[in-house]
Every structure is written in C-alpha cells, then in structure tokens.
PDB file of N, CA and C in Angstrom:
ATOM      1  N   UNK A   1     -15.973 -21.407   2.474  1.00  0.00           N
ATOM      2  CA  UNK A   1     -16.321 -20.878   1.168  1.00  0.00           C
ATOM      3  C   UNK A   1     -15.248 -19.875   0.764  1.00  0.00           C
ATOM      4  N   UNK A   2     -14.666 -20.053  -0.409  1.00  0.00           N
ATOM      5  CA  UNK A   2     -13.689 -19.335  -1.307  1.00  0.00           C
ATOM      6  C   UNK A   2     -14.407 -17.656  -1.439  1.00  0.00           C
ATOM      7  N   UNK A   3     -13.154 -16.877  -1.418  1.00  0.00           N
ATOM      8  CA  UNK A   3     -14.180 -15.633  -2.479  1.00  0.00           C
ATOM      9  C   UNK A   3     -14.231 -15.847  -3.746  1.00  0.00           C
ATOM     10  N   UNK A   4     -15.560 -14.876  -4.211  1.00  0.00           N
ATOM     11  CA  UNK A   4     -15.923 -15.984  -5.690  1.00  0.00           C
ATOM     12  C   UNK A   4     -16.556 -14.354  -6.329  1.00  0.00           C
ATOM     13  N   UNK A   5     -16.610 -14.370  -7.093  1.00  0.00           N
ATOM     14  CA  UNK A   5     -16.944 -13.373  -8.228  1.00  0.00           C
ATOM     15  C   UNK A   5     -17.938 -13.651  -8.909  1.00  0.00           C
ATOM     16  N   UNK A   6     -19.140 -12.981  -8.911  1.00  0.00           N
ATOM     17  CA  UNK A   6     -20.175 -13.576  -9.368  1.00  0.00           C
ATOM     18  C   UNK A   6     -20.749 -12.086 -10.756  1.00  0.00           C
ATOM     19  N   UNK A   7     -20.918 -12.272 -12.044  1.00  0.00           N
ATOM     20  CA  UNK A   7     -21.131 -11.655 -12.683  1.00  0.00           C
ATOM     21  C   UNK A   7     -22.590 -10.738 -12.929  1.00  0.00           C
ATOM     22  N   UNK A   8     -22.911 -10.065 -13.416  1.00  0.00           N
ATOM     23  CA  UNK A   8     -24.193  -9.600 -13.067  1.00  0.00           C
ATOM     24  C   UNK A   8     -24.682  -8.274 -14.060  1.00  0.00           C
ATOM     25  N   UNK A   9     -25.665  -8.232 -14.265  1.00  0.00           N
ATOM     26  CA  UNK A   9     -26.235  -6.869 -15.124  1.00  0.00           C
ATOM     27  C   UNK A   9     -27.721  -6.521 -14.640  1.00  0.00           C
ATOM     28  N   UNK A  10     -27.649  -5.298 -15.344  1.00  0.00           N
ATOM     29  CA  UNK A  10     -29.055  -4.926 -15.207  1.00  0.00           C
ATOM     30  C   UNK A  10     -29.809  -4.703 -16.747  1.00  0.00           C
ATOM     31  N   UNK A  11     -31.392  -4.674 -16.979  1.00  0.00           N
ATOM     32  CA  UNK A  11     -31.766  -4.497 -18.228  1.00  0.00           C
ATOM     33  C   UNK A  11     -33.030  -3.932 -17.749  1.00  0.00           C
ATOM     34  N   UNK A  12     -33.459  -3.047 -18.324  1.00  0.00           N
ATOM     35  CA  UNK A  12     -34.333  -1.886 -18.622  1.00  0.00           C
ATOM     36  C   UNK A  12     -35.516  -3.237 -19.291  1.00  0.00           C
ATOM     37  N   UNK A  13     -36.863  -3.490 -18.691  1.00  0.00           N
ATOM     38  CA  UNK A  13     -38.090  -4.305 -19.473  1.00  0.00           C
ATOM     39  C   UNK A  13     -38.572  -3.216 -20.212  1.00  0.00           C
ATOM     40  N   UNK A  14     -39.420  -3.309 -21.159  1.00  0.00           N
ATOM     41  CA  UNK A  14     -40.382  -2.713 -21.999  1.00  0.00           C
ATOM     42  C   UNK A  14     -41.394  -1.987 -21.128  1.00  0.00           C
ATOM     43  N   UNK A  15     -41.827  -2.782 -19.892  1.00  0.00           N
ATOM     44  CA  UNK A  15     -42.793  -2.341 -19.529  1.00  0.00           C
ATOM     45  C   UNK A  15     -42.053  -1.119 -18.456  1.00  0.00           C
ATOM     46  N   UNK A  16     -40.769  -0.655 -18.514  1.00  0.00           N
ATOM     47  CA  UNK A  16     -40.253   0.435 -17.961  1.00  0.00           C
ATOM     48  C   UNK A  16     -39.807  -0.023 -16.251  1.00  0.00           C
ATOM     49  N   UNK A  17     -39.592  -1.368 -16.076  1.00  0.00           N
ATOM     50  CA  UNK A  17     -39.145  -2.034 -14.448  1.00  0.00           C
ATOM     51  C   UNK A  17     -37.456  -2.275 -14.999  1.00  0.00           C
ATOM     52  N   UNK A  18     -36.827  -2.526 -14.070  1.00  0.00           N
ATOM     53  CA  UNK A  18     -35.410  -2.944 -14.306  1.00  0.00           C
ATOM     54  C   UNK A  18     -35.341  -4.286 -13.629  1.00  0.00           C
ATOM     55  N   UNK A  19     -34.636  -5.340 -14.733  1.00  0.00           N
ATOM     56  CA  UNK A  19     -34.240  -6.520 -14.202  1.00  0.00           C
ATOM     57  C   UNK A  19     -32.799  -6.288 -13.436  1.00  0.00           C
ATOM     58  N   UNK A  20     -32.117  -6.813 -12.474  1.00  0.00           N
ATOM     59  CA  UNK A  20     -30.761  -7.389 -11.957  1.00  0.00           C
ATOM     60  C   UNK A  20     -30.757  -9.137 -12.234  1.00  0.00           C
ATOM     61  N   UNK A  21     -29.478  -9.462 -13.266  1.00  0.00           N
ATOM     62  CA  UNK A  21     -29.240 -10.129 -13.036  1.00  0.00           C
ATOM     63  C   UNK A  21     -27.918 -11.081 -13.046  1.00  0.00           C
ATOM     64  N   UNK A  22     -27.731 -12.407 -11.846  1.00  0.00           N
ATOM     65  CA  UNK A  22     -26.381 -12.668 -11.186  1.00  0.00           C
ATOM     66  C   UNK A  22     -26.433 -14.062 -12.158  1.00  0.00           C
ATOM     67  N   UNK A  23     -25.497 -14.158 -13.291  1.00  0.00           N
ATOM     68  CA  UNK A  23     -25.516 -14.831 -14.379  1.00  0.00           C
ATOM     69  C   UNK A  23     -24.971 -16.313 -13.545  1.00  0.00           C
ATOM     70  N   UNK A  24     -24.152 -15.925 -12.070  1.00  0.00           N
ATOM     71  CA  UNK A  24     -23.169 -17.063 -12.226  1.00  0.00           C
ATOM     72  C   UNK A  24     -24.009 -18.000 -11.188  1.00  0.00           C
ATOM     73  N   UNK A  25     -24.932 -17.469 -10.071  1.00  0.00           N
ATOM     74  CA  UNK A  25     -25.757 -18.056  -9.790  1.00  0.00           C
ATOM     75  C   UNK A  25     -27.571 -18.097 -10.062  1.00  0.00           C
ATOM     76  N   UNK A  26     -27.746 -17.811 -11.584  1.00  0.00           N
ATOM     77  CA  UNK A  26     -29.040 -17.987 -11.659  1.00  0.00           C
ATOM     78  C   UNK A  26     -30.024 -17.530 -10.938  1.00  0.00           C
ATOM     79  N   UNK A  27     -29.774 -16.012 -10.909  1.00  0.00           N
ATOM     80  CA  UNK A  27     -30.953 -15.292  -9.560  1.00  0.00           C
ATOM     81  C   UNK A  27     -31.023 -13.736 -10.620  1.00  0.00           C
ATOM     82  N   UNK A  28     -32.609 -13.807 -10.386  1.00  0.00           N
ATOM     83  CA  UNK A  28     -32.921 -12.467 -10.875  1.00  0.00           C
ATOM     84  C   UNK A  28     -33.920 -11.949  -9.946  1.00  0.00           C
ATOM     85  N   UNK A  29     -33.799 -10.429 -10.195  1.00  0.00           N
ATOM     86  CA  UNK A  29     -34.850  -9.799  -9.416  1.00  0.00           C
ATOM     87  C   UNK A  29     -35.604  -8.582 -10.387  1.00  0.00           C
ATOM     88  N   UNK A  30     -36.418  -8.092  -9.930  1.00  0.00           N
ATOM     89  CA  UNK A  30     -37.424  -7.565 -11.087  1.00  0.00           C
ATOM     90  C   UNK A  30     -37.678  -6.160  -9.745  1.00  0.00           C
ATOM     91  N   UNK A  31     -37.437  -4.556 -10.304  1.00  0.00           N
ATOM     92  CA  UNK A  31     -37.777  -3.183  -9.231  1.00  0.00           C
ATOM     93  C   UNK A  31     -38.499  -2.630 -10.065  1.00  0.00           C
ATOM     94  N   UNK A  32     -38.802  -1.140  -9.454  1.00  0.00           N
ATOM     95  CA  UNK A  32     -39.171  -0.059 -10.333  1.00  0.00           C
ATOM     96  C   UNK A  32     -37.930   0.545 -10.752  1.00  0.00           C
ATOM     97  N   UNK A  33     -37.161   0.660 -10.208  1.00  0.00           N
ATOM     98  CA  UNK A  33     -35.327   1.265 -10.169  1.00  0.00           C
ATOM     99  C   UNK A  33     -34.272   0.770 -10.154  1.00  0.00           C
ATOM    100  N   UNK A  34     -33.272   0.850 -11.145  1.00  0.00           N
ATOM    101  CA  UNK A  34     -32.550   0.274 -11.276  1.00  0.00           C
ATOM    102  C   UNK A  34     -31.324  -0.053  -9.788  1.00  0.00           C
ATOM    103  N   UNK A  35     -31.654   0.880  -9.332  1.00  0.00           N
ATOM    104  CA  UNK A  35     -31.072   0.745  -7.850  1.00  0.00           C
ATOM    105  C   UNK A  35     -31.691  -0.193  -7.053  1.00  0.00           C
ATOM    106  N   UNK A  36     -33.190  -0.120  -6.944  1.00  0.00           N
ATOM    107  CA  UNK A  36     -33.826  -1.221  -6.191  1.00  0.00           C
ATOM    108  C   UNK A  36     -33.613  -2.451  -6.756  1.00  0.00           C
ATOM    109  N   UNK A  37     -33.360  -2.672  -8.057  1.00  0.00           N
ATOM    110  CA  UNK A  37     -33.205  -3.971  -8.244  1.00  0.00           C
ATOM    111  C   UNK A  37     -31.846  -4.521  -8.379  1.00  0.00           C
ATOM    112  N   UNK A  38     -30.680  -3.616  -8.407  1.00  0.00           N
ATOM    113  CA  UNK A  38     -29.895  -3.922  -7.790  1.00  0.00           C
ATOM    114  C   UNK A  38     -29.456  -4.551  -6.072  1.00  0.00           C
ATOM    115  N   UNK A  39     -30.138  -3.499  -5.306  1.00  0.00           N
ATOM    116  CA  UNK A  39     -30.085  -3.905  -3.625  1.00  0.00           C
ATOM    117  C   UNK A  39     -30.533  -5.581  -3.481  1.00  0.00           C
ATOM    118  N   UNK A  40     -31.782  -5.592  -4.439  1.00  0.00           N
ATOM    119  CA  UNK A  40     -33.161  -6.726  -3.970  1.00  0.00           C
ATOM    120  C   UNK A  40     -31.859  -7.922  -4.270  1.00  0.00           C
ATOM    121  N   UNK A  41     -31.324  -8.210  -5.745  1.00  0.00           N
ATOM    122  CA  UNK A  41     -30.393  -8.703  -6.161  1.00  0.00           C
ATOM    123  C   UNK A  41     -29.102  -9.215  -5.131  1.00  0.00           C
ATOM    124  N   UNK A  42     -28.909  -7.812  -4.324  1.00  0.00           N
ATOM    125  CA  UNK A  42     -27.482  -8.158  -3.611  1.00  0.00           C
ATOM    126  C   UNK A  42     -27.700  -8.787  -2.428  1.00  0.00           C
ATOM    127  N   UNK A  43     -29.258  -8.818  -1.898  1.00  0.00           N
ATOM    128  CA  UNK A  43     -30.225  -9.349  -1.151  1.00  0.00           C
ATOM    129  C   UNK A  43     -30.086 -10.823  -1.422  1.00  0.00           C
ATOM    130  N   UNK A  44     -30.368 -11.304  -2.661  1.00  0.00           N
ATOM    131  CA  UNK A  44     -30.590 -12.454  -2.500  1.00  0.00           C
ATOM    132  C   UNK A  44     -29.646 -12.965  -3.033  1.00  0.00           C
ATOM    133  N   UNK A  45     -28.587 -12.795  -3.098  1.00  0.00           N
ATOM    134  CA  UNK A  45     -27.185 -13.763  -3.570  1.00  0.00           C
ATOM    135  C   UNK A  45     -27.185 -13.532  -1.901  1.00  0.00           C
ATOM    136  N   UNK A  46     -26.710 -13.197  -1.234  1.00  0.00           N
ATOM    137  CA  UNK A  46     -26.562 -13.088   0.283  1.00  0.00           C
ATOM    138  C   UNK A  46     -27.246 -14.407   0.510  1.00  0.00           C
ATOM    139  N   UNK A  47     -28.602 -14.240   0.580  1.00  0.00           N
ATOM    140  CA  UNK A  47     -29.795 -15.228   0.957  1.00  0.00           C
ATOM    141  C   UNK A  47     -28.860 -16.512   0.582  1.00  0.00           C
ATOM    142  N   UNK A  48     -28.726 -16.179  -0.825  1.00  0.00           N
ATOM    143  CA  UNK A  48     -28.283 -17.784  -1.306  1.00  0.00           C
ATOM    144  C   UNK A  48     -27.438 -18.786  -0.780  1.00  0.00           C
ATOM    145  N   UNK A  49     -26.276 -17.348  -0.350  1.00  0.00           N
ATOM    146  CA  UNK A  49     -24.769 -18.154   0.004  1.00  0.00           C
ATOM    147  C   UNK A  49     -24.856 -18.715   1.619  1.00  0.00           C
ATOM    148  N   UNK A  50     -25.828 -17.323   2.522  1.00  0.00           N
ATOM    149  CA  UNK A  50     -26.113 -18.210   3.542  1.00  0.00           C
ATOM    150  C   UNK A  50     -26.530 -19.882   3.891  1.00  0.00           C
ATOM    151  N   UNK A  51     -27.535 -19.716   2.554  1.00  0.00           N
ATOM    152  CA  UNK A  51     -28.207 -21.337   2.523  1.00  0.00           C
ATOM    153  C   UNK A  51     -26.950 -21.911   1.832  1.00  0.00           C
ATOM    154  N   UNK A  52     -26.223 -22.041   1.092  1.00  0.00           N
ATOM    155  CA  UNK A  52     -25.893 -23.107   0.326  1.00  0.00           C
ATOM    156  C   UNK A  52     -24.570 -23.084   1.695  1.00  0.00           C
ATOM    157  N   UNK A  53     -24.130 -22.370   1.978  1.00  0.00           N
ATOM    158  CA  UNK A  53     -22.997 -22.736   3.503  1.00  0.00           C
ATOM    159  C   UNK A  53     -23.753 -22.646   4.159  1.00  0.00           C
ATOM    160  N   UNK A  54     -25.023 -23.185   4.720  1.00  0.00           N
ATOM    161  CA  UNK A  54     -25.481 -23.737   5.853  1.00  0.00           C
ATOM    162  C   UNK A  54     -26.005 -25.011   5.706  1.00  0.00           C
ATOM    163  N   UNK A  55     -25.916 -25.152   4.578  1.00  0.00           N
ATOM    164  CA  UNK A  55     -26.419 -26.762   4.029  1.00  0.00           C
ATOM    165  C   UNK A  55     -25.250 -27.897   3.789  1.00  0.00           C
ATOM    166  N   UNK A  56     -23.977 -26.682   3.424  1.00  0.00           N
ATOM    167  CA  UNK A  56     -22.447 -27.312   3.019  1.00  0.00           C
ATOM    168  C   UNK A  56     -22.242 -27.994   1.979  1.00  0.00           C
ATOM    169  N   UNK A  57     -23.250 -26.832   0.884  1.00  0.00           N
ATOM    170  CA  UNK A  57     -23.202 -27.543  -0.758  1.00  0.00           C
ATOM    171  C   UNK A  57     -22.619 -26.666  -1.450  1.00  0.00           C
ATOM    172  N   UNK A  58     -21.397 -26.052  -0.937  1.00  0.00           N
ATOM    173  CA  UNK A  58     -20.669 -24.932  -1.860  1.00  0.00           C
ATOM    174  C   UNK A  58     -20.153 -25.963  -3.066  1.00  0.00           C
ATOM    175  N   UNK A  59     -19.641 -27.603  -2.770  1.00  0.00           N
ATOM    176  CA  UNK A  59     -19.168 -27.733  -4.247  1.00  0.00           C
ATOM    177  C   UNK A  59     -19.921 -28.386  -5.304  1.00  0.00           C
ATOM    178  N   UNK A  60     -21.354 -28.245  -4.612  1.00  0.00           N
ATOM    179  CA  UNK A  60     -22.240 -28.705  -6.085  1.00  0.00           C
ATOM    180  C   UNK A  60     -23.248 -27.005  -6.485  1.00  0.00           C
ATOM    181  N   UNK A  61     -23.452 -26.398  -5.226  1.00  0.00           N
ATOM    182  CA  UNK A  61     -24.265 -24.907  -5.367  1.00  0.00           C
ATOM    183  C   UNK A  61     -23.600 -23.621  -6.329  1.00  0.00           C
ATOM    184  N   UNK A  62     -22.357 -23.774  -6.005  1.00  0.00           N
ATOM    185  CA  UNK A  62     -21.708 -22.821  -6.429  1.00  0.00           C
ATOM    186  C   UNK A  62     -20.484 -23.170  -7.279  1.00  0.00           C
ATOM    187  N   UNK A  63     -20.845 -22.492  -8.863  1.00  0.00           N
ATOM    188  CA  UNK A  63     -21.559 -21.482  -9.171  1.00  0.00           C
ATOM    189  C   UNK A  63     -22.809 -22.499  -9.479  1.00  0.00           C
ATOM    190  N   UNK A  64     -23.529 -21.931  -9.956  1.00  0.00           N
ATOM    191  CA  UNK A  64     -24.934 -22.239 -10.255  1.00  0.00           C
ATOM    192  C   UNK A  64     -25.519 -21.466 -11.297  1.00  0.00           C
ATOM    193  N   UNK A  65     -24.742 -21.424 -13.122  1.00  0.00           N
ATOM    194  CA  UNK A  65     -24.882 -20.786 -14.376  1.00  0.00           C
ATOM    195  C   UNK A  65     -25.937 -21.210 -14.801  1.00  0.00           C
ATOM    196  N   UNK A  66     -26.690 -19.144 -15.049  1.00  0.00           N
ATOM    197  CA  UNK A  66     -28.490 -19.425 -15.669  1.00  0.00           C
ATOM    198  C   UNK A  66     -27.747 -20.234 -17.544  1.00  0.00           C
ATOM    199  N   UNK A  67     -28.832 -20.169 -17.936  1.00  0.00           N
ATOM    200  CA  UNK A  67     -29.032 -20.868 -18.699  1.00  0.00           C
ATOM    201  C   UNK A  67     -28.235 -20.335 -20.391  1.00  0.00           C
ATOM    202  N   UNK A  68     -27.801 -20.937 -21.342  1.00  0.00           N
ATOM    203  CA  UNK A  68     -27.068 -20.485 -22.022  1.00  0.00           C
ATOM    204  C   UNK A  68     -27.657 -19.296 -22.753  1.00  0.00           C
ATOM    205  N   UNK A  69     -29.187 -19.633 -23.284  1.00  0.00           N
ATOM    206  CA  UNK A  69     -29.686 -18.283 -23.568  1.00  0.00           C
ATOM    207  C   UNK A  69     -29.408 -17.412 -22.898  1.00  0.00           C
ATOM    208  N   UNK A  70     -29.827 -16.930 -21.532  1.00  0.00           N
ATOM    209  CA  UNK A  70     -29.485 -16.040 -20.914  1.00  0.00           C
ATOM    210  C   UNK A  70     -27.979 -15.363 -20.964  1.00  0.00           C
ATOM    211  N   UNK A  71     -27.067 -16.131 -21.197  1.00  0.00           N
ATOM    212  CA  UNK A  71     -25.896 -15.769 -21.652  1.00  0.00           C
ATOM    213  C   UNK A  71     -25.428 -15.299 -22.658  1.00  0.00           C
ATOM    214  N   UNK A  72     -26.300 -15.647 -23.541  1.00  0.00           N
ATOM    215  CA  UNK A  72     -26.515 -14.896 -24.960  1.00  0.00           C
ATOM    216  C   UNK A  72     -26.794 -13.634 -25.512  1.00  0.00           C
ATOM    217  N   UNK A  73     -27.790 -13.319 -24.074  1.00  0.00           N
ATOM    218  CA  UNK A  73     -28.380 -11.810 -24.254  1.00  0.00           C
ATOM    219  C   UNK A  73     -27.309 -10.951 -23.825  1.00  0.00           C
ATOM    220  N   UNK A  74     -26.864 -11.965 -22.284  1.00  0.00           N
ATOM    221  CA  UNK A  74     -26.301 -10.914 -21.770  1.00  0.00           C
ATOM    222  C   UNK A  74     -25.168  -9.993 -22.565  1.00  0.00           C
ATOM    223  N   UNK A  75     -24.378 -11.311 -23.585  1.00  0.00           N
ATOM    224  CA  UNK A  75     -22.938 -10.678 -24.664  1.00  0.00           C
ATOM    225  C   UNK A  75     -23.309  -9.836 -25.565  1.00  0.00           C
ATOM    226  N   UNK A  76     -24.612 -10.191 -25.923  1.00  0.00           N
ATOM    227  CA  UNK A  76     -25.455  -9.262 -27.050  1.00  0.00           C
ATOM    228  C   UNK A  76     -25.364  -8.109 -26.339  1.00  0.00           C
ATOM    229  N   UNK A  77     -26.366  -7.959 -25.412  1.00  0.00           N
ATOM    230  CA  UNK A  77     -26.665  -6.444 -24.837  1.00  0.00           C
ATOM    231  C   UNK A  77     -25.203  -5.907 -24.711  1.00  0.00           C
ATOM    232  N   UNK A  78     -23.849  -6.759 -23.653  1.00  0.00           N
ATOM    233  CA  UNK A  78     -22.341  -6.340 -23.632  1.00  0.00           C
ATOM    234  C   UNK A  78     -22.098  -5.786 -25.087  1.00  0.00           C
ATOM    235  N   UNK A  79     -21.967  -6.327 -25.812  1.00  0.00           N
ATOM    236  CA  UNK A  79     -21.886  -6.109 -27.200  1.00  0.00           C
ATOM    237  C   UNK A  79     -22.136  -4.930 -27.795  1.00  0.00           C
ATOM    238  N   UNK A  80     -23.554  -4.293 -27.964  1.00  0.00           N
ATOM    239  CA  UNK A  80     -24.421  -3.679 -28.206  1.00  0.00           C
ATOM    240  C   UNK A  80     -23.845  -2.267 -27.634  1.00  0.00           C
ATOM    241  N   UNK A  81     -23.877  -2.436 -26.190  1.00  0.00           N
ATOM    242  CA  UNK A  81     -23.587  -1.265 -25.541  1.00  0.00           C
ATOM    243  C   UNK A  81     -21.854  -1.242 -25.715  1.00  0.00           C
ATOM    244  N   UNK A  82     -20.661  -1.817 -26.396  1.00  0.00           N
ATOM    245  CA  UNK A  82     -19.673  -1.388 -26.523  1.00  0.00           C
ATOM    246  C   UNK A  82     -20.041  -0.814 -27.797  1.00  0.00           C
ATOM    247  N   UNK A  83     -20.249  -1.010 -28.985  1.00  0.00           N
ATOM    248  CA  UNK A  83     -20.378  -0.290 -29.843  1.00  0.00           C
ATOM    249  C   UNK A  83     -21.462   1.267 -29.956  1.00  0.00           C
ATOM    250  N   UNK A  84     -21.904   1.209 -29.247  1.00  0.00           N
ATOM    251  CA  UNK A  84     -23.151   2.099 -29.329  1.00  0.00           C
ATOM    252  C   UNK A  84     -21.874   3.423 -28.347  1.00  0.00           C
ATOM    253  N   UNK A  85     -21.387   2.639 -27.533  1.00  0.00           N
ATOM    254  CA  UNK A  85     -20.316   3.518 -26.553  1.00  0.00           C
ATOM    255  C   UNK A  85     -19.266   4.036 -27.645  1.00  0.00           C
ATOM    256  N   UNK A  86     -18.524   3.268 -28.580  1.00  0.00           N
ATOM    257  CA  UNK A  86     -17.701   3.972 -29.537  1.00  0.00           C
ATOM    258  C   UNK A  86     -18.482   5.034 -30.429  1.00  0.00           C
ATOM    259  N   UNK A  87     -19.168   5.448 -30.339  1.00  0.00           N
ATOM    260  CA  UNK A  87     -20.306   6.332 -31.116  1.00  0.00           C
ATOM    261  C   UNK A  87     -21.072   7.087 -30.083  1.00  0.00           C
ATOM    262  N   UNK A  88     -20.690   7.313 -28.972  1.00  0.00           N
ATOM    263  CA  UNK A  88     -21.471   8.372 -27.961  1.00  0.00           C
ATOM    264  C   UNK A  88     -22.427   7.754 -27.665  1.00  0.00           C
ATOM    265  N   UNK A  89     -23.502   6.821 -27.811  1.00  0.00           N
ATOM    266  CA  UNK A  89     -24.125   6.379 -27.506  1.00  0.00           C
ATOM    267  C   UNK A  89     -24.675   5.431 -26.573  1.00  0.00           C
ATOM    268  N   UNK A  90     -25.527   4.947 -25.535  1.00  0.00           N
ATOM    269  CA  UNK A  90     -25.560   4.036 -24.933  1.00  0.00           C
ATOM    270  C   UNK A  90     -26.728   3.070 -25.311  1.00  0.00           C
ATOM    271  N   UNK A  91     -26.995   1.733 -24.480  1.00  0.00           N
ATOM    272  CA  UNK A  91     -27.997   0.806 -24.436  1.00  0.00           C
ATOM    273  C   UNK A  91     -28.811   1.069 -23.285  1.00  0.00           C
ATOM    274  N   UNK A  92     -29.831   1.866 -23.309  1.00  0.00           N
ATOM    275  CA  UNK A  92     -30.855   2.450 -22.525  1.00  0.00           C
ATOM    276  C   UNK A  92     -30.781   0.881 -21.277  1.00  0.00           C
ATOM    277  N   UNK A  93     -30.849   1.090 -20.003  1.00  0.00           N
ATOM    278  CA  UNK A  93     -31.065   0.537 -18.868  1.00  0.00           C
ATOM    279  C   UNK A  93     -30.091  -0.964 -18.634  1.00  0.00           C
ATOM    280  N   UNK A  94     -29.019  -0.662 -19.313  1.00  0.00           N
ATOM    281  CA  UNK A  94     -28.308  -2.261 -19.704  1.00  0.00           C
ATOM    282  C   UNK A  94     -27.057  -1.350 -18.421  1.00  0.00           C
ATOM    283  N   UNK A  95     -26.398  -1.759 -18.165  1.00  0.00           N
ATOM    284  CA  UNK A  95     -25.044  -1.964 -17.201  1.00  0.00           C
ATOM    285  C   UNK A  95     -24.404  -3.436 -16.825  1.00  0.00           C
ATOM    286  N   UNK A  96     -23.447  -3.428 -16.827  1.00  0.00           N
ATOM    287  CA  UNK A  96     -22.637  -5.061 -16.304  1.00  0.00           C
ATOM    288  C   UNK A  96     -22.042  -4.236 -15.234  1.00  0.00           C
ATOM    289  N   UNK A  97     -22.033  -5.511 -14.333  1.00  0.00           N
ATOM    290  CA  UNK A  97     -20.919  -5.242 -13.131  1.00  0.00           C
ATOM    291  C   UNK A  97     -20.514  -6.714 -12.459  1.00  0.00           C
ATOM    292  N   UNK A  98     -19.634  -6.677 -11.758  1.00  0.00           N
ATOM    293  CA  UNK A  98     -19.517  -8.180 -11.126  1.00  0.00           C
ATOM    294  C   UNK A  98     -19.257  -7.640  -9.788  1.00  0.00           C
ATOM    295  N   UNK A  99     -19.894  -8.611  -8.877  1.00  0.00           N
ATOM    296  CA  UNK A  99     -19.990  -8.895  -7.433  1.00  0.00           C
ATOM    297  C   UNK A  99     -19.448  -9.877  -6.541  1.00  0.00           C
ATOM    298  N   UNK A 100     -18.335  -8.848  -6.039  1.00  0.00           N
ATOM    299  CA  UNK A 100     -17.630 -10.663  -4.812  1.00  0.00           C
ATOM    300  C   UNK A 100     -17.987 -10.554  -3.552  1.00  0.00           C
ATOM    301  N   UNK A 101     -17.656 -12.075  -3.160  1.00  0.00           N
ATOM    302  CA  UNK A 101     -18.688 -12.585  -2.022  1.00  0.00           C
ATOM    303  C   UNK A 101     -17.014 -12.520  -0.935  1.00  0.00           C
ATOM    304  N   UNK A 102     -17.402 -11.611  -0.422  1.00  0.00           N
ATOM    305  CA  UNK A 102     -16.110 -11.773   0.643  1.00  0.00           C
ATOM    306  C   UNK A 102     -16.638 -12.330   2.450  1.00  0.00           C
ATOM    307  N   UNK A 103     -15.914 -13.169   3.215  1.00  0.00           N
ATOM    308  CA  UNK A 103     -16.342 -13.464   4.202  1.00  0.00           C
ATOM    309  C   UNK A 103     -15.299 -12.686   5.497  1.00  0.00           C
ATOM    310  N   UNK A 104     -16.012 -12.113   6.130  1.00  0.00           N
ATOM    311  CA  UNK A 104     -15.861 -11.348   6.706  1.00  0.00           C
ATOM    312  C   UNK A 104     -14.663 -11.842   8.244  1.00  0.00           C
ATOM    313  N   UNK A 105     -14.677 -11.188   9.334  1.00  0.00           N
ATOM    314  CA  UNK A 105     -13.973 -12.263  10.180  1.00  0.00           C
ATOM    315  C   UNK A 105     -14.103 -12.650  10.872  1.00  0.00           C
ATOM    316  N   UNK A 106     -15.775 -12.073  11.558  1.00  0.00           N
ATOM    317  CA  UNK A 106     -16.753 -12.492  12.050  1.00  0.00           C
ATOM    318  C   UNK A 106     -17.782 -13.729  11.290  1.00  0.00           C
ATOM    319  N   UNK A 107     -17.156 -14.223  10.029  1.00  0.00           N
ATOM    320  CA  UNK A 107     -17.789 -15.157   9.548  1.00  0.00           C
ATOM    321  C   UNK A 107     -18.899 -14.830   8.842  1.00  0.00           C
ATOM    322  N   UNK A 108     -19.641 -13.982   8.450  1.00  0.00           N
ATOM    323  CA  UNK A 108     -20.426 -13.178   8.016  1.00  0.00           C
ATOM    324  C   UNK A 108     -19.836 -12.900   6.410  1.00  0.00           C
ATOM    325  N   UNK A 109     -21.125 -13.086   5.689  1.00  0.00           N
ATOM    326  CA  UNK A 109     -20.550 -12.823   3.819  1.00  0.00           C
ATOM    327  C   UNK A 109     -21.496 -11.279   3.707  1.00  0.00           C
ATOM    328  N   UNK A 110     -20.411 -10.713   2.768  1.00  0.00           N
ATOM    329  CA  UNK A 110     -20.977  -9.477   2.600  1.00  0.00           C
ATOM    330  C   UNK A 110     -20.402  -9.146   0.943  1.00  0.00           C
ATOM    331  N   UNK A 111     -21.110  -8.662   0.030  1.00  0.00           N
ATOM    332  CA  UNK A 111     -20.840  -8.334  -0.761  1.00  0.00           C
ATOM    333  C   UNK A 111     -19.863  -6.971  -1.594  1.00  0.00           C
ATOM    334  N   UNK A 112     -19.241  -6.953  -2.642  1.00  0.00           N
ATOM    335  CA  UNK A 112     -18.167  -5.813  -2.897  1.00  0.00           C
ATOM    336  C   UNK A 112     -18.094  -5.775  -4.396  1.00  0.00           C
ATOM    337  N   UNK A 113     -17.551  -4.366  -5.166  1.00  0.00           N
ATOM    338  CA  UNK A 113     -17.865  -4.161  -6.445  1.00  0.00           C
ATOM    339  C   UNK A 113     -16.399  -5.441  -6.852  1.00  0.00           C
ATOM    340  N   UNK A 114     -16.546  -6.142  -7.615  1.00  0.00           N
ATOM    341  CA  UNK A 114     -15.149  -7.043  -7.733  1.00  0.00           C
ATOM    342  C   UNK A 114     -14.702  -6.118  -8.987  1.00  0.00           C
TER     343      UNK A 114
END
C-alpha cells in the first residue's frame, strides 16, 4: 500500500455533537468533542486500511469517495469559513484537515497531519 492522503473535516450538529469526516474513504464518526471525534475517526480509517490490506483490495478499496453531496457541503462549509475568515470571523465547529496513511517499518500503518 502507497502513502495516500486522505481528506477530512469536522462539523459542529445542531444538536451540539461533532461529526469527523474522511471524504476520501467514506467514514464518519459522530463525539461529544471535537477531539473525540476526531481520535474515533483516526480509529477507524486505521480499522479500514488494516482490512482492505488484509483482504488485498487496495486497488478497488482505496480511495473509497462519500458521495457527491457530501462533497458539496464539505466546499460550501470550505467556502463559508474562507470568507467569514477574511472578515474575522469563523464557521462555528467546521475545520478541514487531511490525513496520511504512512506504513511504518515494522509494517504497521499509522496516521500523520499530511
């Protein structure tokens, strides 16, 4: 398995929980904290990559892009929060970040801010 860069945000729900989510493989996780749902998140892309290289479906598994809506929000919210940023302002519980999958040399995948 290649290192691979997998994209990702977080969003603040209504009902006051924070989503994480990894756009390039279709995995979300739902915390009380935006930190916890970050970890839970970095948790299960781990989970994932173990299975999809233990199964040896890296070239149909990966990537594995949620759905175009979802991609929609995500540029919106990107969007949203660049302009709101030229004006002092932010998008309450929104952040982007991207995550690479580096393999270690013990063979072991561990994740890093890409």
């Amino acid at each position: 398995m290649q290192d691979m860069s997998f994209r990702c945000y977080t969003e603040k729900s209504p009902d006051g929980q924070y989503y994480a989510i990894c756009l390039d493989l279709n995995l979300a996780d739902k915390r009380e904290t935006v930190d916890a749902a970050v970890a839970a998140l970095d948790e299960s892309i781990l989970l994932y990559l173990a299975s999809v290289r233990a199964h040896g479906d890296e070239a149909t598994a990966i990537p594995r892009p949620a759905r175009q809506s979802e991609w929609l929000k995500y540029y919106g919210l990107l969007l949203a929060s660049v302009f709101l940023g030229l004006i002092g302002r932010r998008v309450d519980g929104f952040s982007a970040y991207a995550r690479q999958g580096i393999i270690t040399s013990t063979q072991e995948m561990r994740l890093a801010y890409a």
